[in-house]
Protein backbone atom coordinates (compact mmCIF):
# COMPACT_ATOMS: atom_id res chain seq x y z
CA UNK A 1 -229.53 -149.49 55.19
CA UNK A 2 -228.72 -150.55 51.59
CA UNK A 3 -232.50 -151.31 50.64
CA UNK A 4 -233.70 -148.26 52.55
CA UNK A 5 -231.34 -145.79 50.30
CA UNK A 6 -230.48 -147.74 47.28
CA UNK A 7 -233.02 -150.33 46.76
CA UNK A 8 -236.40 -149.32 45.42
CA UNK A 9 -234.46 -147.11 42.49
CA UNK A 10 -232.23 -150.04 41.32
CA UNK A 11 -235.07 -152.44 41.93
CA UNK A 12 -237.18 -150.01 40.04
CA UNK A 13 -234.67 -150.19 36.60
CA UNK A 14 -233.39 -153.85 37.10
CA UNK A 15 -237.53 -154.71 37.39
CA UNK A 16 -238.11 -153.45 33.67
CA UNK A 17 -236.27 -156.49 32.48
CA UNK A 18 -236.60 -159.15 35.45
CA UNK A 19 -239.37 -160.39 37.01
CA UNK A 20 -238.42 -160.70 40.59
CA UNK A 21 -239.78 -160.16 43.61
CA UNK A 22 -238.31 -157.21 45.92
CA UNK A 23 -237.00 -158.82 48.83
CA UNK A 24 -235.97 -161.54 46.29
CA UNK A 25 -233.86 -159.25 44.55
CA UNK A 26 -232.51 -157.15 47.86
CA UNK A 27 -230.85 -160.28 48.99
CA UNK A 28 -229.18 -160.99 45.57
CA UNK A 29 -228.01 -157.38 44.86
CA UNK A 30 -226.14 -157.26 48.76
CA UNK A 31 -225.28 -160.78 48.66
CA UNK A 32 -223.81 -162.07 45.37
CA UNK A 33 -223.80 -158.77 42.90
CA UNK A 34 -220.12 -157.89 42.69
CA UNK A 35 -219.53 -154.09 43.84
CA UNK A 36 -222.93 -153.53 45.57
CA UNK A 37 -221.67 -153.59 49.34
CA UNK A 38 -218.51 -151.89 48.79
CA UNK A 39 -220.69 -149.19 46.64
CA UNK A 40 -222.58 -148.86 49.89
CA UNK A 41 -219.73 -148.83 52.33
CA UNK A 42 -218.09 -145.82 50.31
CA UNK A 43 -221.38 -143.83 50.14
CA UNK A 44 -221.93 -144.48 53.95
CA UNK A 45 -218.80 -143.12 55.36
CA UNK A 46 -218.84 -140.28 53.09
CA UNK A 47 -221.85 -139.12 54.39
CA UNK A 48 -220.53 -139.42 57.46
CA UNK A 49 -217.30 -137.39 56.96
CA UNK A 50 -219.51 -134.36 55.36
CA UNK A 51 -222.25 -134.31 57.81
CA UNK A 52 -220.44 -132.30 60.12
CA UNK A 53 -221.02 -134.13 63.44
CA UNK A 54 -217.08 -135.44 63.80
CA UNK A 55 -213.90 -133.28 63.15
CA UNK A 56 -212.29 -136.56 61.61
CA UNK A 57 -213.05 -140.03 61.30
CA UNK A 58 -210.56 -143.22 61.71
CA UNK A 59 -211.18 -145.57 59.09
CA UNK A 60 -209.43 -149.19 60.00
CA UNK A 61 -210.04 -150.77 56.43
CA UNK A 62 -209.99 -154.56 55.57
CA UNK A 63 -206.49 -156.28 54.43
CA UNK A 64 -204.94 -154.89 51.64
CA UNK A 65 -206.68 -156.77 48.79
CA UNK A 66 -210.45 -156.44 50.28
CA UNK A 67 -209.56 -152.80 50.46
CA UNK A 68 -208.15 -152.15 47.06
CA UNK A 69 -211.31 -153.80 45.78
CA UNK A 70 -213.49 -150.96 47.74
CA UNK A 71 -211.60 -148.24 47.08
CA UNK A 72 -212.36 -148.91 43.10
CA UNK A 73 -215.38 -150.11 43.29
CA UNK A 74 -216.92 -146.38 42.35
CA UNK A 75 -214.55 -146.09 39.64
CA UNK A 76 -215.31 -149.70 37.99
CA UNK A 77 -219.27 -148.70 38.58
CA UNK A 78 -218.39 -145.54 37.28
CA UNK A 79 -216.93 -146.47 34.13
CA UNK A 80 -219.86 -148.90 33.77
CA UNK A 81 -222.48 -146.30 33.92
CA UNK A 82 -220.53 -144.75 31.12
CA UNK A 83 -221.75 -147.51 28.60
CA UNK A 84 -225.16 -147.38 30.46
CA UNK A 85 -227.32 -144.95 27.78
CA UNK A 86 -226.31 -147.76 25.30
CA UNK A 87 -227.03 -150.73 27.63
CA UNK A 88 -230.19 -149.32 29.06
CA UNK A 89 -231.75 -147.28 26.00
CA UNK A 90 -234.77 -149.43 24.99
CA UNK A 91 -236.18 -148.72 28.41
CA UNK A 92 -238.00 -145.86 28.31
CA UNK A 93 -239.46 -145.20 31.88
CA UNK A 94 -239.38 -147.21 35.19
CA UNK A 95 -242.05 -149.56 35.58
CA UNK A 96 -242.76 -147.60 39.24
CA UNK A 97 -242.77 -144.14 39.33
CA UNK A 98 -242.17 -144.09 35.61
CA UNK A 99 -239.23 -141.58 35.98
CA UNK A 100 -236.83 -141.60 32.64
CA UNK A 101 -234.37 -144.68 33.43
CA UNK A 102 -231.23 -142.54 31.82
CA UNK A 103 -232.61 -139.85 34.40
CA UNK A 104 -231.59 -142.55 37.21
CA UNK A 105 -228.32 -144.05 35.70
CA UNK A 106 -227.65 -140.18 35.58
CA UNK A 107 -228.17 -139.97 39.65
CA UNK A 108 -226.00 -143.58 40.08
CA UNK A 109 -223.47 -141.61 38.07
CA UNK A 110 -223.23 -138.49 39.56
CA UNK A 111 -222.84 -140.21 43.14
CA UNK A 112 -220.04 -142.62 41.82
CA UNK A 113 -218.01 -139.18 40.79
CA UNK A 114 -218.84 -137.98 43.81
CA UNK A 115 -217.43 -141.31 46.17
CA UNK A 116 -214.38 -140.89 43.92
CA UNK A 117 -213.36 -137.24 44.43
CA UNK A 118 -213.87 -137.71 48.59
CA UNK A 119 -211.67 -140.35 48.18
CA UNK A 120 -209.40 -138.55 46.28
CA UNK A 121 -209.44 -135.18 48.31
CA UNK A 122 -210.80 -136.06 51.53
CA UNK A 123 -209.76 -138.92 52.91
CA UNK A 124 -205.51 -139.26 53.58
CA UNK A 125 -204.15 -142.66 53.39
CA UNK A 126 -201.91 -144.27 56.00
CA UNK A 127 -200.22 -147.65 54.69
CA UNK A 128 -199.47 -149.55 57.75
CA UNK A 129 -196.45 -152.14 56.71
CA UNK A 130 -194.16 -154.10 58.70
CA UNK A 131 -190.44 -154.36 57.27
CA UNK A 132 -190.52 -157.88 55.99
CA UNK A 133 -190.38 -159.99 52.41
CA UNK A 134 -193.95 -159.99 51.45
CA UNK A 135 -195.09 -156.50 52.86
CA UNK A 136 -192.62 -154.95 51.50
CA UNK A 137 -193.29 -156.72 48.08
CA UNK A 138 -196.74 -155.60 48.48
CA UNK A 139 -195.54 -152.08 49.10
CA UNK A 140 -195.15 -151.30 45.47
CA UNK A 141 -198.16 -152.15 44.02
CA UNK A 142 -199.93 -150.06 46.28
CA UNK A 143 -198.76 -147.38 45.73
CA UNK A 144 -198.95 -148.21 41.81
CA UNK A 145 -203.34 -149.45 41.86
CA UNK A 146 -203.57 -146.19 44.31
CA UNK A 147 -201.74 -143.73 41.88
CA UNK A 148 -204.39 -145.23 39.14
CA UNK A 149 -207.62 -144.07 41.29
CA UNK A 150 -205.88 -140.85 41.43
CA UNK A 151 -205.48 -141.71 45.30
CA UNK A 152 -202.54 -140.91 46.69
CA UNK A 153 -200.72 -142.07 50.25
CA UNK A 154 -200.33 -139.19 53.00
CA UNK A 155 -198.00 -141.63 55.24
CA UNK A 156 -196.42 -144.77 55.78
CA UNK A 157 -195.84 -146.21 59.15
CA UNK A 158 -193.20 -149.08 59.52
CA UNK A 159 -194.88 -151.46 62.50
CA UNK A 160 -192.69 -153.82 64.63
CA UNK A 161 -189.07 -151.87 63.76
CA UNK A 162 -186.24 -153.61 66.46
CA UNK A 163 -184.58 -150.68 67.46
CA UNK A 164 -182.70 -152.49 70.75
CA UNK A 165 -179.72 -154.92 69.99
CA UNK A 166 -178.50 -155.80 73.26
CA UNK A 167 -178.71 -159.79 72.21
CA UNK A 168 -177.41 -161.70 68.91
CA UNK A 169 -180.98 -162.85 67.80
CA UNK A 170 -182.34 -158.98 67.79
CA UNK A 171 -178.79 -157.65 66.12
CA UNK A 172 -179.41 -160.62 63.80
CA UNK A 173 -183.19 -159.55 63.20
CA UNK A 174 -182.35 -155.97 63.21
CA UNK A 175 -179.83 -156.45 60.35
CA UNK A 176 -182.54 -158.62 58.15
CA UNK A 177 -184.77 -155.68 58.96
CA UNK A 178 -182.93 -153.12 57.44
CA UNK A 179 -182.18 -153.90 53.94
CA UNK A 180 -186.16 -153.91 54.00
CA UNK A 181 -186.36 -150.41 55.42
CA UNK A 182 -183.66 -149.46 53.31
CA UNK A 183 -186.36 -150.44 50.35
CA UNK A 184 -189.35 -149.11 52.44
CA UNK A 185 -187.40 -145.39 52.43
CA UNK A 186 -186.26 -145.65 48.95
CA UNK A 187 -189.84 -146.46 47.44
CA UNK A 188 -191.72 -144.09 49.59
CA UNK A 189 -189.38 -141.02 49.66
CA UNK A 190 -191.78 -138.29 49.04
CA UNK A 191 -194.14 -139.62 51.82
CA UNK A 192 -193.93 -139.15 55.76
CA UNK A 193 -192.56 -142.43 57.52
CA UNK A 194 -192.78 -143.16 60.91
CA UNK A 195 -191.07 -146.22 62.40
CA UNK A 196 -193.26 -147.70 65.16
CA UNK A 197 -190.66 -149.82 67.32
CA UNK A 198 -191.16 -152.71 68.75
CA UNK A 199 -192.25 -152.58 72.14
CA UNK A 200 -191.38 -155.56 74.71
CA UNK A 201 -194.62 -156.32 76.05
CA UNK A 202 -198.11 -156.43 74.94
CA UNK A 203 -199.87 -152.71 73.70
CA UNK A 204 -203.00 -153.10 76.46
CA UNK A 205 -204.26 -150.22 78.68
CA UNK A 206 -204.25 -146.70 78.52
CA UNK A 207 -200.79 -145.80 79.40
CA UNK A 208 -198.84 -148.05 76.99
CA UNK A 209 -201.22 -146.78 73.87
CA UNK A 210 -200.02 -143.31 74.86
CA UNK A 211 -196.38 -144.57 74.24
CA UNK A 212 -197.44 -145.30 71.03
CA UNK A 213 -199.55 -142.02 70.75
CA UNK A 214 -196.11 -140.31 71.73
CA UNK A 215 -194.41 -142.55 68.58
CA UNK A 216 -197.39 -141.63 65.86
CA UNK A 217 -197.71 -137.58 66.71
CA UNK A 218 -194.64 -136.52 68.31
């Protein structure tokens, strides 16, 4: 899907300085070149979300650091492009169709902004975070690398909260739990929390997902 949108016009301005042939350089663009697939990935379910064909879409992303990576990835290629007239000067025309390289970079540019503001004021982010150590370690610098995208978090939902303590262990785990919810409430306090409990038997089947339907939109 990459080659069939992307490919010909980068192959097009990368083939003015390297000799390489196409399906050669397809398979090192979406395999090795940093930022390429994530690029894609962006585009893809943008066009998706402004095609009109769903009323919302539920993206499940990657753990956290695979999905920090995406989510910048148009800004990083972005701020390349900047430097691009200076980089990519000397070449006058693509060796294909001949159109003005600069004309191109101009295109890559335009559809890096435009990645960067759906992210920004389409899409609503939903941290999903479980009230322990290293999540809630995590927490912060999310927030933080989000805030520098100009991306900001719409809600934060606590997984796995013991809300029952009729036994020692579970007041014992309850009580570890909440000087980390204490943090969770005190970092996010201008965003929506929701406290998903958690439940005493496996989340399978239609009924028990509607428990936690019930839990998410009261």
């Amino acid at each position: 899907m990459w080659a069939q949108k992307f490919g010909r016009e980068v192959y097009d301005v990368f083939s003015t300085f390297v000799d390489l042939d196409y399906r050669e350089f397809v398979e090192f663009t979406t395999s090795i070149l940093p930022g390429i697939r994530e690029e894609f990935m962006v585009d893809y379910i943008r066009e998706l979300g402004m095609d009109g064909r769903y009323s919302s879409l539920v993206w499940d992303t990657a753990p956290l650091g695979q999905t920090l990576a995406l989510l910048q990835m148009p800004a990083v290629l972005l701020e390349h492009l900047k430097m691009a007239p200076r980089i990519y000067a000397r070449l006058k025309t693509s060796s294909i169709n001949k159109e003005p390289i600069l004309k191109i970079i101009d295109r890559w540019r335009a559809l890096s902004a435009d990645e960067m503001e759906f992210l920004g004021n389409r899409v609503k982010f939903v941290i999903v975070t479980i009230p322990e150590a290293l999540a809630v370690e995590q927490l912060e610098g999310v927030f933080s690398e989000l805030s520098r995208y100009g991306l900001a978090v719409s809600e934060v939902i606590i997984n796995n909260v013991i809300q029952e303590d009729d036994s020692a262990f579970l007041r014992a785990r309850a009580a570890q739990q909440k000087r980390y919810l204490d943090t969770i409430y005190g970092l996010c306090s201008d965003t929506r929390i929701t406290e998903l409990p958690m439940f005493p038997y496996e989340l399978k089947g239609r009924y028990r997902l509607k428990e936690v339907e019930r839990v998410l939109f009261p």
